[in-house]
N, C-alpha and C. Protein backbone atom coordinates (compact mmCIF):
# COMPACT_ATOMS: atom_id res chain seq x y z
N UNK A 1 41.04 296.58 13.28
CA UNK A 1 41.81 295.40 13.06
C UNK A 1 43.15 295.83 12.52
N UNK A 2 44.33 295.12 12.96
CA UNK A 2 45.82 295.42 12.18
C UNK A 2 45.91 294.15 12.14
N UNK A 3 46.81 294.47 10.37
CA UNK A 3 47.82 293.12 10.39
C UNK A 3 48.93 293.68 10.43
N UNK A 4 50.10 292.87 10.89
CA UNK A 4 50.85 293.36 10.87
C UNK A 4 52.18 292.46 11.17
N UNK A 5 53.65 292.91 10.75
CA UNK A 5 54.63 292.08 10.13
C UNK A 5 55.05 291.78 11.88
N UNK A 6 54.93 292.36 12.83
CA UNK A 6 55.38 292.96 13.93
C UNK A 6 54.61 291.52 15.07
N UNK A 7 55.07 291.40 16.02
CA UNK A 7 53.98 291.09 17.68
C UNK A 7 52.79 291.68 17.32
N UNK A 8 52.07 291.64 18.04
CA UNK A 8 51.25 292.75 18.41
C UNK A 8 51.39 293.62 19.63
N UNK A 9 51.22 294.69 19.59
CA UNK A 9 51.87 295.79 20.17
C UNK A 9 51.17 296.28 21.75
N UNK A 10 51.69 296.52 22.72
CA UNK A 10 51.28 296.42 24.15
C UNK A 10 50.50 297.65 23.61
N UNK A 11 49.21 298.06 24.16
CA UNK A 11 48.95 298.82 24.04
C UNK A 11 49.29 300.35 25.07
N UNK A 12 50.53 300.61 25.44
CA UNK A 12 50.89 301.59 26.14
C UNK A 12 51.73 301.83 24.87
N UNK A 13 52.43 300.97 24.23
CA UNK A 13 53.12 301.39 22.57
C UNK A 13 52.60 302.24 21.54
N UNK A 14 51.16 301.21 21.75
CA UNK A 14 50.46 301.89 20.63
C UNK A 14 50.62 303.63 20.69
N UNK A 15 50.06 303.48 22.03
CA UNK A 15 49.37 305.30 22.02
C UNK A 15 51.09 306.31 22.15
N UNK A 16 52.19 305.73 22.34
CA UNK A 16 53.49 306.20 22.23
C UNK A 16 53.42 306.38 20.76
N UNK A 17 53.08 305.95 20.09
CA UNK A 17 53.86 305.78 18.54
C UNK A 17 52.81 306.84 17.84
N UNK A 18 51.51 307.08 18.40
CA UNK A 18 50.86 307.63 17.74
C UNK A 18 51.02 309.19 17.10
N UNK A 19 51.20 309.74 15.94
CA UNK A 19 51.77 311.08 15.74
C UNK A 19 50.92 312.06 16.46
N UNK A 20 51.77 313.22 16.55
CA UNK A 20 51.00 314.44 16.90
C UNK A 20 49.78 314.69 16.44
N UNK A 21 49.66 314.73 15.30
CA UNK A 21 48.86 315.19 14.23
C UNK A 21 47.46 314.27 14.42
N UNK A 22 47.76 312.89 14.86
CA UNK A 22 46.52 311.95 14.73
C UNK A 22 46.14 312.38 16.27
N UNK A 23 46.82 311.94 17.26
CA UNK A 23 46.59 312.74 18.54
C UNK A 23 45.85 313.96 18.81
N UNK A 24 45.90 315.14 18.40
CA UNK A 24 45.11 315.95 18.05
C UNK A 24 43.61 315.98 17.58
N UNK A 25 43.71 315.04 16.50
CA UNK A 25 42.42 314.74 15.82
C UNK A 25 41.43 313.83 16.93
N UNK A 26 42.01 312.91 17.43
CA UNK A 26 41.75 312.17 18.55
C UNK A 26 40.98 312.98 19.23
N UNK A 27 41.75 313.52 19.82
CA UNK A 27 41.20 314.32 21.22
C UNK A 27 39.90 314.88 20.61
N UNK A 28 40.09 315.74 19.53
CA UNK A 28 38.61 316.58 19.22
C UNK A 28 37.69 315.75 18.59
N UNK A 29 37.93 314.74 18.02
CA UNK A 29 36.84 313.81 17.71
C UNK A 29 36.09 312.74 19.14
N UNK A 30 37.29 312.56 19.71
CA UNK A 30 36.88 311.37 20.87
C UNK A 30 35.62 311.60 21.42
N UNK A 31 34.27 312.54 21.68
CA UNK A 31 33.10 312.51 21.93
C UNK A 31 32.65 312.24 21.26
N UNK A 32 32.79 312.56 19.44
CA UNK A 32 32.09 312.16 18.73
C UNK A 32 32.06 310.69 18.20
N UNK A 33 33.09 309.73 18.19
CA UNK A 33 33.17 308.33 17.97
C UNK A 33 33.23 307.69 19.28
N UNK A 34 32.71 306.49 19.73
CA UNK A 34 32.98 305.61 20.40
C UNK A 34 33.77 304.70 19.76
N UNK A 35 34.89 304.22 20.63
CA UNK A 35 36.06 303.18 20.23
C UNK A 35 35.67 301.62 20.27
N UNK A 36 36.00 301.43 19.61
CA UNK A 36 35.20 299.58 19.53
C UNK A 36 35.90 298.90 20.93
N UNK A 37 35.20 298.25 21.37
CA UNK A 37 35.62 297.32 22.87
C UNK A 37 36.53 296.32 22.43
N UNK A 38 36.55 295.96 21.18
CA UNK A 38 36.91 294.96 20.64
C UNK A 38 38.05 294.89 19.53
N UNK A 39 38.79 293.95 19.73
CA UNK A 39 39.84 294.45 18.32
C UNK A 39 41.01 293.20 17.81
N UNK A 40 40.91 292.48 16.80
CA UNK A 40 41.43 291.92 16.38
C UNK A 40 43.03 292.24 15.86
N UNK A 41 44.00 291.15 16.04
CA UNK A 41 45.10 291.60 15.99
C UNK A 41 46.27 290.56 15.17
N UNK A 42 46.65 290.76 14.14
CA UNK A 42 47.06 289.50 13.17
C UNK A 42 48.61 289.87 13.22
N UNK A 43 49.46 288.40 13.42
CA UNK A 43 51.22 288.67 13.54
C UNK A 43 51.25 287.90 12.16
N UNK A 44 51.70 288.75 11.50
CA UNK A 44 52.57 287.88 10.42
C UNK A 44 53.48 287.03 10.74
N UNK A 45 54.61 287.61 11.12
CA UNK A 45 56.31 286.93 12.01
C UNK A 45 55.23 285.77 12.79
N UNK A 46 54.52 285.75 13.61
CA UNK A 46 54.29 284.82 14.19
C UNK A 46 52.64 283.78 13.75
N UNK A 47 52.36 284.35 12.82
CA UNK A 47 51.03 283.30 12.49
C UNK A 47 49.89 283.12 13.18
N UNK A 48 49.87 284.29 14.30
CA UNK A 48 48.98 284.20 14.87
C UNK A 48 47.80 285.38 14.99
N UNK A 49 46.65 284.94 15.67
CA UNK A 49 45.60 286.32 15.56
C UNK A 49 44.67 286.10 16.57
N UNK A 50 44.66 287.61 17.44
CA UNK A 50 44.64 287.76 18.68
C UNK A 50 43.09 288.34 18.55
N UNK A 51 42.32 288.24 19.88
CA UNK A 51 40.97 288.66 19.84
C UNK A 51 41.49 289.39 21.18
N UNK A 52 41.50 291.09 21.17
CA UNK A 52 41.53 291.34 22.82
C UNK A 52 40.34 292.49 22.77
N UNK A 53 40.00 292.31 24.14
CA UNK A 53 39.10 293.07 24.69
C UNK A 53 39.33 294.09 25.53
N UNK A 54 39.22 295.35 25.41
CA UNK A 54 39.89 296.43 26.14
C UNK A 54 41.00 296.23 26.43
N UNK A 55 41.86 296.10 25.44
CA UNK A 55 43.05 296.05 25.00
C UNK A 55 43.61 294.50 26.10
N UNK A 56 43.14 293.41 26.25
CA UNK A 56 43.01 292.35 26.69
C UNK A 56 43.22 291.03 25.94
N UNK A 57 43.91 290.37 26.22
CA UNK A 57 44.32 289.01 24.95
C UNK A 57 43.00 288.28 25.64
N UNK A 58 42.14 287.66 24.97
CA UNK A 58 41.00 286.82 25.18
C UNK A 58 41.51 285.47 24.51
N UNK A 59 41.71 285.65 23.11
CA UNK A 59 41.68 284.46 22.54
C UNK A 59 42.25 284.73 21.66
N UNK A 60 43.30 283.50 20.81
CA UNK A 60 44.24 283.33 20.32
C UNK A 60 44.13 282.35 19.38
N UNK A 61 44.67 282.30 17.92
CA UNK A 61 44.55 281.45 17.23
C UNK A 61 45.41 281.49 16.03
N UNK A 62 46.13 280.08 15.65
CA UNK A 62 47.05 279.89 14.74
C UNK A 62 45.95 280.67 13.32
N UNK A 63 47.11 281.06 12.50
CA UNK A 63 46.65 281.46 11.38
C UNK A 63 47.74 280.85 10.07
N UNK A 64 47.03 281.23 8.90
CA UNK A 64 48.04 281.30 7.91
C UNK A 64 47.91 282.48 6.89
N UNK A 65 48.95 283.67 6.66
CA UNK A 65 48.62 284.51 5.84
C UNK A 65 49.47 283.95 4.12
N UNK A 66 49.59 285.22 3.45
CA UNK A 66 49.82 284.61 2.54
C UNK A 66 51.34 284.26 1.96
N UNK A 67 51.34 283.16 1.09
CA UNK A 67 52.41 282.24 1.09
C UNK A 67 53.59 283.47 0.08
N UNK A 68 52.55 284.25 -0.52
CA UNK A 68 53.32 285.54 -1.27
C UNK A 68 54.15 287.05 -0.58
N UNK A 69 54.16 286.55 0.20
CA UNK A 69 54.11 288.08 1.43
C UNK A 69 53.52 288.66 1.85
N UNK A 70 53.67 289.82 1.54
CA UNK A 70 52.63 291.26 2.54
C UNK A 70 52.81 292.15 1.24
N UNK A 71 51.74 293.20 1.38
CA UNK A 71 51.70 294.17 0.24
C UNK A 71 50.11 294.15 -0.03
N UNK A 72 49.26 295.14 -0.85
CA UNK A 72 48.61 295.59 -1.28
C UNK A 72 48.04 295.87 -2.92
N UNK A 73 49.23 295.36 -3.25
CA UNK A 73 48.81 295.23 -4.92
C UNK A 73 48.60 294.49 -5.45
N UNK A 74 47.18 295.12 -6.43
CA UNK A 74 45.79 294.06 -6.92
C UNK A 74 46.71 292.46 -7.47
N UNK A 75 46.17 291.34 -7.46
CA UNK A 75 46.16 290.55 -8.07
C UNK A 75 47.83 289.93 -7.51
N UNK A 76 48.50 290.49 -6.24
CA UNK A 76 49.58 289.80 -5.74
C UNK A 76 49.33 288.84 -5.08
N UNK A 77 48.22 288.54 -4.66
CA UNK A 77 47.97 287.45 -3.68
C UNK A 77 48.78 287.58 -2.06
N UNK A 78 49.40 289.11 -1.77
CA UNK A 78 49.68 289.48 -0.70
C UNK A 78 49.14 289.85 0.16
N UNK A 79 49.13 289.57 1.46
CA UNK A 79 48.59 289.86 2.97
C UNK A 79 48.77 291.61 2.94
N UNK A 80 47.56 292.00 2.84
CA UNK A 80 48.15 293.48 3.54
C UNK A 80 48.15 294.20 5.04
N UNK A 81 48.88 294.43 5.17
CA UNK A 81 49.03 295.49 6.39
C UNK A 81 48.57 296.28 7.15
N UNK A 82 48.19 296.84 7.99
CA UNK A 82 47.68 298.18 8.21
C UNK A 82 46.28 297.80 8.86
N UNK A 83 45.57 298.96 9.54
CA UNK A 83 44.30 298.96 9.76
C UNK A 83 43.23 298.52 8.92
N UNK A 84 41.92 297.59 9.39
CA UNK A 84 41.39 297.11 8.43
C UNK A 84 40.07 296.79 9.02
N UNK A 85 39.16 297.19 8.98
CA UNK A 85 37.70 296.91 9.42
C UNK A 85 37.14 296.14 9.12
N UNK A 86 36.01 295.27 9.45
CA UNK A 86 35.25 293.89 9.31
C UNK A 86 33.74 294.89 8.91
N UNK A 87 33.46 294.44 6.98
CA UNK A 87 32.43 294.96 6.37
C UNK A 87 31.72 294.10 6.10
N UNK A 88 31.77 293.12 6.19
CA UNK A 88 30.82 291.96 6.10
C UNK A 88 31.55 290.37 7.05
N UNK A 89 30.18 289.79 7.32
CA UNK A 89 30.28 288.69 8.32
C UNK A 89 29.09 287.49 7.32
N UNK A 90 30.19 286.65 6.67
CA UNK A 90 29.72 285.86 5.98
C UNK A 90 29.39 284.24 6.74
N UNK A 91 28.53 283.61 6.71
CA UNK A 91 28.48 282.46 7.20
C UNK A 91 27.86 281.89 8.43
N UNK A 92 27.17 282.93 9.03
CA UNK A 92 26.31 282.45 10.50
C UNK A 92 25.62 281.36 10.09
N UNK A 93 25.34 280.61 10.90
CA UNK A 93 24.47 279.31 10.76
C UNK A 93 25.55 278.42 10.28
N UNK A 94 26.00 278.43 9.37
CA UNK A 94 26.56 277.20 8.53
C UNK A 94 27.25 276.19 9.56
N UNK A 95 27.41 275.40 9.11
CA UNK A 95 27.94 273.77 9.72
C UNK A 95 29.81 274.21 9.40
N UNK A 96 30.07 274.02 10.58
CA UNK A 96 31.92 273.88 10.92
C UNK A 96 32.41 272.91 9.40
N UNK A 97 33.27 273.24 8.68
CA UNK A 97 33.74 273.05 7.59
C UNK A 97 33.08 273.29 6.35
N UNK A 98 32.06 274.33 6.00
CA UNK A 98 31.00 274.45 4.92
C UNK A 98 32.34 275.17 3.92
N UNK A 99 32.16 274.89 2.86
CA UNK A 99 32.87 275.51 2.05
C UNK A 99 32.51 276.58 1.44
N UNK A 100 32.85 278.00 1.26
CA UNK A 100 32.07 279.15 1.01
C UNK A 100 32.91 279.20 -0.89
N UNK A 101 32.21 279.48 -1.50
CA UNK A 101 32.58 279.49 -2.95
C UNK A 101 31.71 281.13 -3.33
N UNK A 102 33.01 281.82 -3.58
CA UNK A 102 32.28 283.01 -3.86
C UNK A 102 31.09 284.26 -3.31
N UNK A 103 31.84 283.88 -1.79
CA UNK A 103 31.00 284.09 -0.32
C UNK A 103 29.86 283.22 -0.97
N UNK A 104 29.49 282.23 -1.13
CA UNK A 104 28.09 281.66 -0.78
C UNK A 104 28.19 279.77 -0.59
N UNK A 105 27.45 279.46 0.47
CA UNK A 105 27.97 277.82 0.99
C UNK A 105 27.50 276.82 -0.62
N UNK A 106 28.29 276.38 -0.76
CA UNK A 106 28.37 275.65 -2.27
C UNK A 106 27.55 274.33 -1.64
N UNK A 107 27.06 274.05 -0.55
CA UNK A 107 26.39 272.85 0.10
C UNK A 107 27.81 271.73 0.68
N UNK A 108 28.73 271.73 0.40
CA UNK A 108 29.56 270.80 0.76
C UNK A 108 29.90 271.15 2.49
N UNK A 109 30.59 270.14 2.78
CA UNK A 109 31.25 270.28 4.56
C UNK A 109 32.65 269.24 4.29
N UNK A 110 33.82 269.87 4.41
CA UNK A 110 35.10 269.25 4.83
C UNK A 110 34.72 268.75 5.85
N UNK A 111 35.88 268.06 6.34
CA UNK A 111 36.74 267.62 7.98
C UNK A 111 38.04 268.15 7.81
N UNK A 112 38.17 268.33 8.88
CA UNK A 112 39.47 269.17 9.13
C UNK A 112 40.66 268.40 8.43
N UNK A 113 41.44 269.54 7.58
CA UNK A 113 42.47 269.26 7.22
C UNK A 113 42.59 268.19 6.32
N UNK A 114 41.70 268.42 5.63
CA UNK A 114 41.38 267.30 4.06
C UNK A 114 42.48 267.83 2.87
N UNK A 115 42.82 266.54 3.26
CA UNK A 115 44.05 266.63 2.23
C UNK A 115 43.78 267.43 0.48
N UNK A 116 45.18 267.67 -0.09
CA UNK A 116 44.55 268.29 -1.19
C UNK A 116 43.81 269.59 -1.38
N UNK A 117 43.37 270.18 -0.74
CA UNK A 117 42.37 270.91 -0.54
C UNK A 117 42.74 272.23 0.71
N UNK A 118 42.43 273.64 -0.18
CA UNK A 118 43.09 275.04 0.60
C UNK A 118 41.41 275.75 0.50
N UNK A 119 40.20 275.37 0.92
CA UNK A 119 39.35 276.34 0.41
C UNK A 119 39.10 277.33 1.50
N UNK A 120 37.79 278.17 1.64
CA UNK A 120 37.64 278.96 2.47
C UNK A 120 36.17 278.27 3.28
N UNK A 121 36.32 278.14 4.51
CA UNK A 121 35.11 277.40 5.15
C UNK A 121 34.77 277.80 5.74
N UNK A 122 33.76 277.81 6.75
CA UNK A 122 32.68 278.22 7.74
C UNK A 122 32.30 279.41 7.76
N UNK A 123 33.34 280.47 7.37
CA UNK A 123 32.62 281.84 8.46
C UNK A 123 33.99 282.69 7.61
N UNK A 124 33.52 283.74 6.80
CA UNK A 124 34.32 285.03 6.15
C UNK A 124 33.95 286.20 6.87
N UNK A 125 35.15 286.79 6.98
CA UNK A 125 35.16 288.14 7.46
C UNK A 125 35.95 288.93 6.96
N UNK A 126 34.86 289.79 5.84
CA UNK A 126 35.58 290.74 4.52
C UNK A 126 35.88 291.75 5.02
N UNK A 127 37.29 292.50 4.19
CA UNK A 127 38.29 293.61 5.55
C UNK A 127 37.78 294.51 4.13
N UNK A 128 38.05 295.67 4.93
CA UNK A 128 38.24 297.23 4.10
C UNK A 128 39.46 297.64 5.10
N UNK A 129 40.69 297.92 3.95
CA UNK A 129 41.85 298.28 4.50
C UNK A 129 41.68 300.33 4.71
N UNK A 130 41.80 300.73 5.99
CA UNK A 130 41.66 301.96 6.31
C UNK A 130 42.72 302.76 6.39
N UNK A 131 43.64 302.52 5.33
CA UNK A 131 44.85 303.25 5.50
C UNK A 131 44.60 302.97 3.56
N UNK A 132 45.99 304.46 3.67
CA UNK A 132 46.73 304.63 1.90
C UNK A 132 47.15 303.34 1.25
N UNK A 133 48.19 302.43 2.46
CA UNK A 133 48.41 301.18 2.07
C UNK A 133 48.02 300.18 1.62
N UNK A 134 46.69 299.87 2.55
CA UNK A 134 45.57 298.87 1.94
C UNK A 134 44.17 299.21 1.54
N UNK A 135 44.40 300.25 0.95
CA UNK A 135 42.71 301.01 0.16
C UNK A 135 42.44 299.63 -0.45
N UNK A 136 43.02 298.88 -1.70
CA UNK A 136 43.09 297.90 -2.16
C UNK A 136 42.12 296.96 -1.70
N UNK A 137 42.40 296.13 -0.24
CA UNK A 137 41.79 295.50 0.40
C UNK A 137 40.34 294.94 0.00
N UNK A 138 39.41 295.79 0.22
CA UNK A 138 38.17 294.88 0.20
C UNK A 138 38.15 294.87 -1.40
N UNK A 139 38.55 295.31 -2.50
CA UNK A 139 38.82 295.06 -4.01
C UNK A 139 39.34 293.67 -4.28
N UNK A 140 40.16 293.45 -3.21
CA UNK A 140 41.10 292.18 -3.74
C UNK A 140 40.49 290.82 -2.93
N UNK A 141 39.08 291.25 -2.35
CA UNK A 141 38.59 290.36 -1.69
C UNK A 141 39.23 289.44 -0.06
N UNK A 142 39.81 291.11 0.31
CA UNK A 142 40.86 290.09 1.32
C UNK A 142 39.85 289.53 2.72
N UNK A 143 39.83 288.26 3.06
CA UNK A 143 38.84 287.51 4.13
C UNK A 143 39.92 286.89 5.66
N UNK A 144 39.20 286.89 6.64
CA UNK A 144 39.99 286.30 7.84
C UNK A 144 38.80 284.98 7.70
């Protein structure tokens, strides 16, 4: 998963931008990992977050990150950056608007766009940031 301040990036970019050094590692690891089919893709600049499939736009959806910026440090309430893996999948089953309080459904159900009210509903998906930048990440509880 990336977030990132940027589009999201064609993937003929990606593998341009990639350093020597990671390239390398690539190559001699690439038997040993399989690459996920799948990969989520978050625009800051544009609010949006992409689901593509072998490097494929599938599905698309407005987002909102945070109203504080971007960054990584504890207790900023900032969006961070960078590569970021999905370590937990909170919320299967639950009913479309369940309100999750402390990853767990507090029993309530919104309707969309209830006034007053910013909580986290249906379905969490807790990141571990995989870069220097967002080690932070799953500490600061960051969720899609």
């Amino acid at each position: 998963m990336t977030l990132s301040a940027l589009p999201p990036p064609k993937p003929a970019r990606r593998f341009a931008a990639a350093s020597l050094p990671m390239l390398a590692a690539g190559l001699l690891l690439s038997g040993c990992v399989s690459k996920p089919k799948s990969e989520v893709v978050v625009s800051v600049k544009d609010q949006k977050m992409g689901i593509y499939d072998q490097g494929r736009l599938k599905k698309q959806f407005v987002i909102s990150t945070s109203k504080f910026g971007v960054g990584d440090q504890p207790n900023s309430y900032r969006t961070p950056l960078g590569k970021h893996e999905v370590i937990a999948k909170i919320g299967h089953g639950l009913p479309t608007g369940a309100v999750l309080k402390s990853r767990h459904w507090n029993g309530e159900v919104l309707k969309p766009n209830a006034p007053g009210r910013d909580p986290i509903v249906s379905r969490i998906l807790w990141l571990r940031g995989l870069e220097k930048d967002n080690r932070n990440a799953m500490r600061r509880y960051i969720y899609i």
